[in-house]
PDB file of N, CA and C in Angstrom:
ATOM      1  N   UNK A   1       0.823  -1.188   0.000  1.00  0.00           N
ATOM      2  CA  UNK A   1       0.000   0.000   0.000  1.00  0.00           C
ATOM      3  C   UNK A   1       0.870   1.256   0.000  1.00  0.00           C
ATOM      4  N   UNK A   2       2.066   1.682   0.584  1.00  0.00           N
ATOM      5  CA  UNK A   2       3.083   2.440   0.949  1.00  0.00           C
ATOM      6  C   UNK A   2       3.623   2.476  -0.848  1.00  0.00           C
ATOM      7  N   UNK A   3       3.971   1.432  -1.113  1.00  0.00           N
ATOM      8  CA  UNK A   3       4.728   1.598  -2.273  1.00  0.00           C
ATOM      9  C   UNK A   3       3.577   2.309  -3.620  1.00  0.00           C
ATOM     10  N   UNK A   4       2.170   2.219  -3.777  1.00  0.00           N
ATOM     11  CA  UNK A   4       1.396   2.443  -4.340  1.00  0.00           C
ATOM     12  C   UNK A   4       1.287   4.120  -3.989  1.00  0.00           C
ATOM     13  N   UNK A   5       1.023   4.506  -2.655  1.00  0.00           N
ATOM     14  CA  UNK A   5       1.458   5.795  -2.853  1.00  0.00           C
ATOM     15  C   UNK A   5       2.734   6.511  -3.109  1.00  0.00           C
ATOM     16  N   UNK A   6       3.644   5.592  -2.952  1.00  0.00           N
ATOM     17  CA  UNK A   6       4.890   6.673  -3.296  1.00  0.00           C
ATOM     18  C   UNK A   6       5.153   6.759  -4.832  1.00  0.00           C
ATOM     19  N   UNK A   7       4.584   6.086  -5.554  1.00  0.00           N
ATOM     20  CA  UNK A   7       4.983   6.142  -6.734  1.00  0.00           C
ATOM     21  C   UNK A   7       3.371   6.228  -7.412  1.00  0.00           C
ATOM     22  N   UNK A   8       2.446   6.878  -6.934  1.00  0.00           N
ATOM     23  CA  UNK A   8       1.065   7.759  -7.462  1.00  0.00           C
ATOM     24  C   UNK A   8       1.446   9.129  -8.079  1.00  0.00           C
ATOM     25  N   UNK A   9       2.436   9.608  -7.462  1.00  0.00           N
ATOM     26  CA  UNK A   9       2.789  11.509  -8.294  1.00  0.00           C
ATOM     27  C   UNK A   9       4.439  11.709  -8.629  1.00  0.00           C
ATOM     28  N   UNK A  10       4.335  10.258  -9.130  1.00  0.00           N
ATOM     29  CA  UNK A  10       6.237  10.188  -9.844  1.00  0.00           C
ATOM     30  C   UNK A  10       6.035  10.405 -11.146  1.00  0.00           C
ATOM     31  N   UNK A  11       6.781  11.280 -11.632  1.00  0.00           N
ATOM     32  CA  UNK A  11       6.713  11.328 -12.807  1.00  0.00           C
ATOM     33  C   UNK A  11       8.351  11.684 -13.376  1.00  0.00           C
ATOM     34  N   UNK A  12       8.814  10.184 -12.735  1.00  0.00           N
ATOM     35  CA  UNK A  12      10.415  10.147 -13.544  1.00  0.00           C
ATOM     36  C   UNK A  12      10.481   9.442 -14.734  1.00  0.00           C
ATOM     37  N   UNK A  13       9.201   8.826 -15.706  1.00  0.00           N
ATOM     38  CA  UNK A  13       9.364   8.412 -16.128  1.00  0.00           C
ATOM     39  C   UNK A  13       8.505   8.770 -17.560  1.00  0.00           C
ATOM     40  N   UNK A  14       7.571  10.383 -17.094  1.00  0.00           N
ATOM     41  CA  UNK A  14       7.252  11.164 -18.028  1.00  0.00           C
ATOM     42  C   UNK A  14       8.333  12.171 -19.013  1.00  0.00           C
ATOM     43  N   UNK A  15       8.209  12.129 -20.142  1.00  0.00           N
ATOM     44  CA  UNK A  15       9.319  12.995 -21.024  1.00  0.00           C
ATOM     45  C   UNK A  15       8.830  14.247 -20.746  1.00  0.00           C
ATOM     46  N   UNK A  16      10.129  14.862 -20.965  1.00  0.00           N
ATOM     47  CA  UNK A  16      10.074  16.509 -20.788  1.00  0.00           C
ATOM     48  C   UNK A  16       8.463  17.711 -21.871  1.00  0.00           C
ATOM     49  N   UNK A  17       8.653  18.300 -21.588  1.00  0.00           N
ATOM     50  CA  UNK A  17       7.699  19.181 -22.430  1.00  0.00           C
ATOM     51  C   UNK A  17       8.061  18.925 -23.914  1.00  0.00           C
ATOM     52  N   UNK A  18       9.626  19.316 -23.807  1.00  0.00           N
ATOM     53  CA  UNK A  18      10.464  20.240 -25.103  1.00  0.00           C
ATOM     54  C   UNK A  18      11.287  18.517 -25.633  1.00  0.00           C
ATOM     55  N   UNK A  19      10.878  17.678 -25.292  1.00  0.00           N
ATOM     56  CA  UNK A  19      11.447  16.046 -25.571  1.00  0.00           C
ATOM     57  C   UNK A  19       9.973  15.724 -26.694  1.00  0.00           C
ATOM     58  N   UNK A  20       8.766  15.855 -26.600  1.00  0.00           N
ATOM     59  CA  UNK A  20       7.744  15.321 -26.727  1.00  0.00           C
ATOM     60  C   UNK A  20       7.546  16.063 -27.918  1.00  0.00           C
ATOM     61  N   UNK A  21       7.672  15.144 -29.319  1.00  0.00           N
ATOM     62  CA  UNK A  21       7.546  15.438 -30.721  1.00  0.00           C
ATOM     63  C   UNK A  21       8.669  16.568 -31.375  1.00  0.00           C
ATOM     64  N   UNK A  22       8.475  17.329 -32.435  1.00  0.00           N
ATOM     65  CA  UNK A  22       9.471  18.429 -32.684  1.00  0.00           C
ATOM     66  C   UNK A  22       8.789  19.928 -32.405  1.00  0.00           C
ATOM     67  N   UNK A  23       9.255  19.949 -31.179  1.00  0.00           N
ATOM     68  CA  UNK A  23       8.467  21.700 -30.589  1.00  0.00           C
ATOM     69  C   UNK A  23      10.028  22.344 -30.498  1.00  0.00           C
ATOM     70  N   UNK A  24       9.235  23.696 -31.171  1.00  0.00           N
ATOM     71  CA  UNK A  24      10.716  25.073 -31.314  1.00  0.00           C
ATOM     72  C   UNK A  24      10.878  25.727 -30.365  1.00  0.00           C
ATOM     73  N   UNK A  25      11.569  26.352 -30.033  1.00  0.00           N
ATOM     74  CA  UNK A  25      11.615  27.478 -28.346  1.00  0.00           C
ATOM     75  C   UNK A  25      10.346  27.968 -28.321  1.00  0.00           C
ATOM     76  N   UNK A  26       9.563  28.499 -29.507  1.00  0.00           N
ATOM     77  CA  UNK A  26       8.997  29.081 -29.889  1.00  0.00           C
ATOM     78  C   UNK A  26       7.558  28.551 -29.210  1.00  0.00           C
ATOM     79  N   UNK A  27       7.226  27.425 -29.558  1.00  0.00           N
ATOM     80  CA  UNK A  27       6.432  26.890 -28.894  1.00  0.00           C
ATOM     81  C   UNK A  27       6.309  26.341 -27.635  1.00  0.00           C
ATOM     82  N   UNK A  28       7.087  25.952 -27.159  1.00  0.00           N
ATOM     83  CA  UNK A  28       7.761  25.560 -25.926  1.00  0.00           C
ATOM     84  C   UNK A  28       7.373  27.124 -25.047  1.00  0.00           C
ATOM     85  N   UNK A  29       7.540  27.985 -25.409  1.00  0.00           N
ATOM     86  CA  UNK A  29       7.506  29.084 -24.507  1.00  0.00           C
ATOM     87  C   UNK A  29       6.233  29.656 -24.484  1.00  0.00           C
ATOM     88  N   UNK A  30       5.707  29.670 -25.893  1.00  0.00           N
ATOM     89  CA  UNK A  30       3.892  29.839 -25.768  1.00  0.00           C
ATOM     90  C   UNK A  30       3.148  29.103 -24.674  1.00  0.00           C
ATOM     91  N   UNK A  31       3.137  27.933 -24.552  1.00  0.00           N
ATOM     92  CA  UNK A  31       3.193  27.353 -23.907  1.00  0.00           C
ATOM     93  C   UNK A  31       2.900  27.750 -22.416  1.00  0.00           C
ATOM     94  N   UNK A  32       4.416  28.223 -21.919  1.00  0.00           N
ATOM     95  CA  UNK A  32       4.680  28.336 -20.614  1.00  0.00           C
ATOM     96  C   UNK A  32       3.783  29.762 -20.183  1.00  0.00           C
ATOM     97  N   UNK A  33       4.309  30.723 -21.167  1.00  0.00           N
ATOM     98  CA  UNK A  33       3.442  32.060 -21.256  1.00  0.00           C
ATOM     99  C   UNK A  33       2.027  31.979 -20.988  1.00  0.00           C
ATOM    100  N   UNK A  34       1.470  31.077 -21.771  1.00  0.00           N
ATOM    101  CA  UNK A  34      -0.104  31.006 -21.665  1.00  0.00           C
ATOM    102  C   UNK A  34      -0.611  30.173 -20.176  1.00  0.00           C
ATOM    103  N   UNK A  35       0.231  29.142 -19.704  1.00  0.00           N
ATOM    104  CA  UNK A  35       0.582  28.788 -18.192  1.00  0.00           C
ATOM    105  C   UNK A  35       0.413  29.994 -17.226  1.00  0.00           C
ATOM    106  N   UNK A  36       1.303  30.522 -17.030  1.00  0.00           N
ATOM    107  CA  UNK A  36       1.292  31.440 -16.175  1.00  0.00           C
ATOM    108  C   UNK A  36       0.627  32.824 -16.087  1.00  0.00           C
ATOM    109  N   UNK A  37      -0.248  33.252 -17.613  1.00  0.00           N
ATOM    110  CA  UNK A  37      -1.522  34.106 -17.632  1.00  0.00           C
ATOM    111  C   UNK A  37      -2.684  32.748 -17.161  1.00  0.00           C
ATOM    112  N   UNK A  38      -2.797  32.003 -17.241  1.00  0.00           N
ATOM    113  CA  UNK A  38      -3.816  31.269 -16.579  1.00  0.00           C
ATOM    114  C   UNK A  38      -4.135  31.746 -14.917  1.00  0.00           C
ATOM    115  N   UNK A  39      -2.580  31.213 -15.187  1.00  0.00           N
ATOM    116  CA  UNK A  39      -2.348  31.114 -13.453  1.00  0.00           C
ATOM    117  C   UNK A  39      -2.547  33.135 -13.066  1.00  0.00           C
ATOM    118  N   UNK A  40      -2.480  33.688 -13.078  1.00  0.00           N
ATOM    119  CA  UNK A  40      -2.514  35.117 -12.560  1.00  0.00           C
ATOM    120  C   UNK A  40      -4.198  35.054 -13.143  1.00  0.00           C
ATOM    121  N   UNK A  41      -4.545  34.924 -13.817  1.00  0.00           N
ATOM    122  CA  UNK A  41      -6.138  35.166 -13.813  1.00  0.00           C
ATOM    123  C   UNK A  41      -6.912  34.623 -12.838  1.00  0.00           C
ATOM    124  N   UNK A  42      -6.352  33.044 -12.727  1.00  0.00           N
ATOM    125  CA  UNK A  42      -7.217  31.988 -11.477  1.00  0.00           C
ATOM    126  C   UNK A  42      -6.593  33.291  -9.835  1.00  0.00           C
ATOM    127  N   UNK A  43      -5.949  33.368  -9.749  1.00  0.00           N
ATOM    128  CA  UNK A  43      -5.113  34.503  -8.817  1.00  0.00           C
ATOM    129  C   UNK A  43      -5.713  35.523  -8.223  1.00  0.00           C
ATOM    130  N   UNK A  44      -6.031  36.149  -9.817  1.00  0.00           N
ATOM    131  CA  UNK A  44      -6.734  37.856  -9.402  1.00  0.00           C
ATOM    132  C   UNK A  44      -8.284  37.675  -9.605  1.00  0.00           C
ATOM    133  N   UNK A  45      -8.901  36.867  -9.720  1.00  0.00           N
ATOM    134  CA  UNK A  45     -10.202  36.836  -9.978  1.00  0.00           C
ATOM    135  C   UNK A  45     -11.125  37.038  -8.703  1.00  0.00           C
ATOM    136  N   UNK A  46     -10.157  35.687  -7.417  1.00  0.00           N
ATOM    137  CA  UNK A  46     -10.485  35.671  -6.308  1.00  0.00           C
ATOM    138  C   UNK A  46     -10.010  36.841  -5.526  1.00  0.00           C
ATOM    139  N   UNK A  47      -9.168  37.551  -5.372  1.00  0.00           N
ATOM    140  CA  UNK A  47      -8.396  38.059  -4.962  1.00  0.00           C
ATOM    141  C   UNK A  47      -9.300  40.154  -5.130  1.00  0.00           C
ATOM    142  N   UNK A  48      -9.662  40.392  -6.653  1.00  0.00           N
ATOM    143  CA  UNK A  48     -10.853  41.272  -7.183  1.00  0.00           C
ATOM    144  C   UNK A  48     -11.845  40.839  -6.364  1.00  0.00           C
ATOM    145  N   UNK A  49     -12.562  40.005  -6.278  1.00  0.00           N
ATOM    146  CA  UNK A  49     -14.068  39.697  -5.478  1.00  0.00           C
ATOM    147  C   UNK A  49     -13.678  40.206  -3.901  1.00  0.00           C
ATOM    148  N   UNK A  50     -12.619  39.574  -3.522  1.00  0.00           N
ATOM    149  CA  UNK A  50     -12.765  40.139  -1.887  1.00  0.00           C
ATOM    150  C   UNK A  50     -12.045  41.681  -2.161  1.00  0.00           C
ATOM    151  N   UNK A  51     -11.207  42.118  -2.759  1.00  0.00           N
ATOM    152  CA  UNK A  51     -11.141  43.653  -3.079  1.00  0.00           C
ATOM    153  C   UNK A  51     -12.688  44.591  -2.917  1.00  0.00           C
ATOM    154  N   UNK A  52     -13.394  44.133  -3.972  1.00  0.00           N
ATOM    155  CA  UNK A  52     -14.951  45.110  -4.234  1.00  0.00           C
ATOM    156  C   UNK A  52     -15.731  44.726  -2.811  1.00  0.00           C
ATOM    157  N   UNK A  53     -15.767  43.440  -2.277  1.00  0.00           N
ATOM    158  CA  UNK A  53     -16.722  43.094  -1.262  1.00  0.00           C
ATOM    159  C   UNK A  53     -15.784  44.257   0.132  1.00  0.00           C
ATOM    160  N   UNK A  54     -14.933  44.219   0.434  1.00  0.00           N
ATOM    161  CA  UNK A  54     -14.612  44.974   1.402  1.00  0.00           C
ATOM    162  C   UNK A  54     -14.346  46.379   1.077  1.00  0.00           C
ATOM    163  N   UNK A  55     -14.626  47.117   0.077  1.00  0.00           N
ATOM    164  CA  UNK A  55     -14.125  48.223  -0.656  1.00  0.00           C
ATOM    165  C   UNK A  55     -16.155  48.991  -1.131  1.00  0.00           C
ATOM    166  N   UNK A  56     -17.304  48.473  -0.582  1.00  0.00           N
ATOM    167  CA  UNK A  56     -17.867  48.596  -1.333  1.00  0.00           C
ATOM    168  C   UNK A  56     -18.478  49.865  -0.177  1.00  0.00           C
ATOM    169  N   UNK A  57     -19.331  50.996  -1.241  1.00  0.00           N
ATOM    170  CA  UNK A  57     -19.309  52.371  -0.489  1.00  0.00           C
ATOM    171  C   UNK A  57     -20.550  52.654  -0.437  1.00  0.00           C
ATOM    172  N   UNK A  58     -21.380  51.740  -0.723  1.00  0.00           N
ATOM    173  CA  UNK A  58     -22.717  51.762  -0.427  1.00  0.00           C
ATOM    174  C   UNK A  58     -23.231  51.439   0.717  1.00  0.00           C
ATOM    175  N   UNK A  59     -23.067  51.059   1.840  1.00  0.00           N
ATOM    176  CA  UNK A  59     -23.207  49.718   2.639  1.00  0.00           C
ATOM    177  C   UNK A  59     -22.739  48.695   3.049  1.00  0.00           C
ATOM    178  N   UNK A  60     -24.151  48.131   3.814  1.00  0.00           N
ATOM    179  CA  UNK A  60     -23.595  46.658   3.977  1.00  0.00           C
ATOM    180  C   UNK A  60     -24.399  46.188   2.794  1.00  0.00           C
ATOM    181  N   UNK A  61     -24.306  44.812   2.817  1.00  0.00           N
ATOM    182  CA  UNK A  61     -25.085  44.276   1.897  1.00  0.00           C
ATOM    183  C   UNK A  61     -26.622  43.413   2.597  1.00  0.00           C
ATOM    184  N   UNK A  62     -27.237  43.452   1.999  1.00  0.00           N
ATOM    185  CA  UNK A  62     -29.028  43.178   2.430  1.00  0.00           C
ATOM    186  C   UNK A  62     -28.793  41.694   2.437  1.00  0.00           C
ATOM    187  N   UNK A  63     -29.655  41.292   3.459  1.00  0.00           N
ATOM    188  CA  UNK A  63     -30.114  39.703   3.480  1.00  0.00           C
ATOM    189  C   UNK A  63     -30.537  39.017   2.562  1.00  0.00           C
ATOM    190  N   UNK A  64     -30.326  37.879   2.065  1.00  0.00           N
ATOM    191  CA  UNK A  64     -31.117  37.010   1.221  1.00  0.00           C
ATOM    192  C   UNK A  64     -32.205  36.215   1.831  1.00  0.00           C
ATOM    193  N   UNK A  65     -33.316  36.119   1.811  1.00  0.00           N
ATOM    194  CA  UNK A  65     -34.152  35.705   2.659  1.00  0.00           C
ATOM    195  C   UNK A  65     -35.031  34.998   1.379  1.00  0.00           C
TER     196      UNK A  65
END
């Protein structure tokens, strides 16, 4: 059971990004670029919502009933 988890999130035996078919820097870096605008959107999305909710100049906000 021990050995089944230790080797569940190994990945020594997955090929590299830039190994896998014929990819140019070029693509290889699109790639990473479009990675890490993902990642800053998933980021600031949550991050905007509690900004406006504690920032808001109307009030509080009304019950849902």
């Amino acid at each position: 059971m021990l050995a089944f988890f230790s080797t569940l999130f190994d990945t020594a035996d997955f090929p590299e990004r830039w190994r896998c078919g014929t990819w140019s820097d070029f693509h290889g870096y699109v790639h990473i670029v479009s990675d890490v605008a993902i990642f800053g959107a998933y980021t600031a999305i949550p991050l905007l919502l509690i900004y406006f909710t504690f920032h808001k100049k109307t009030g509080a906000f009304r019950l849902i009933r």
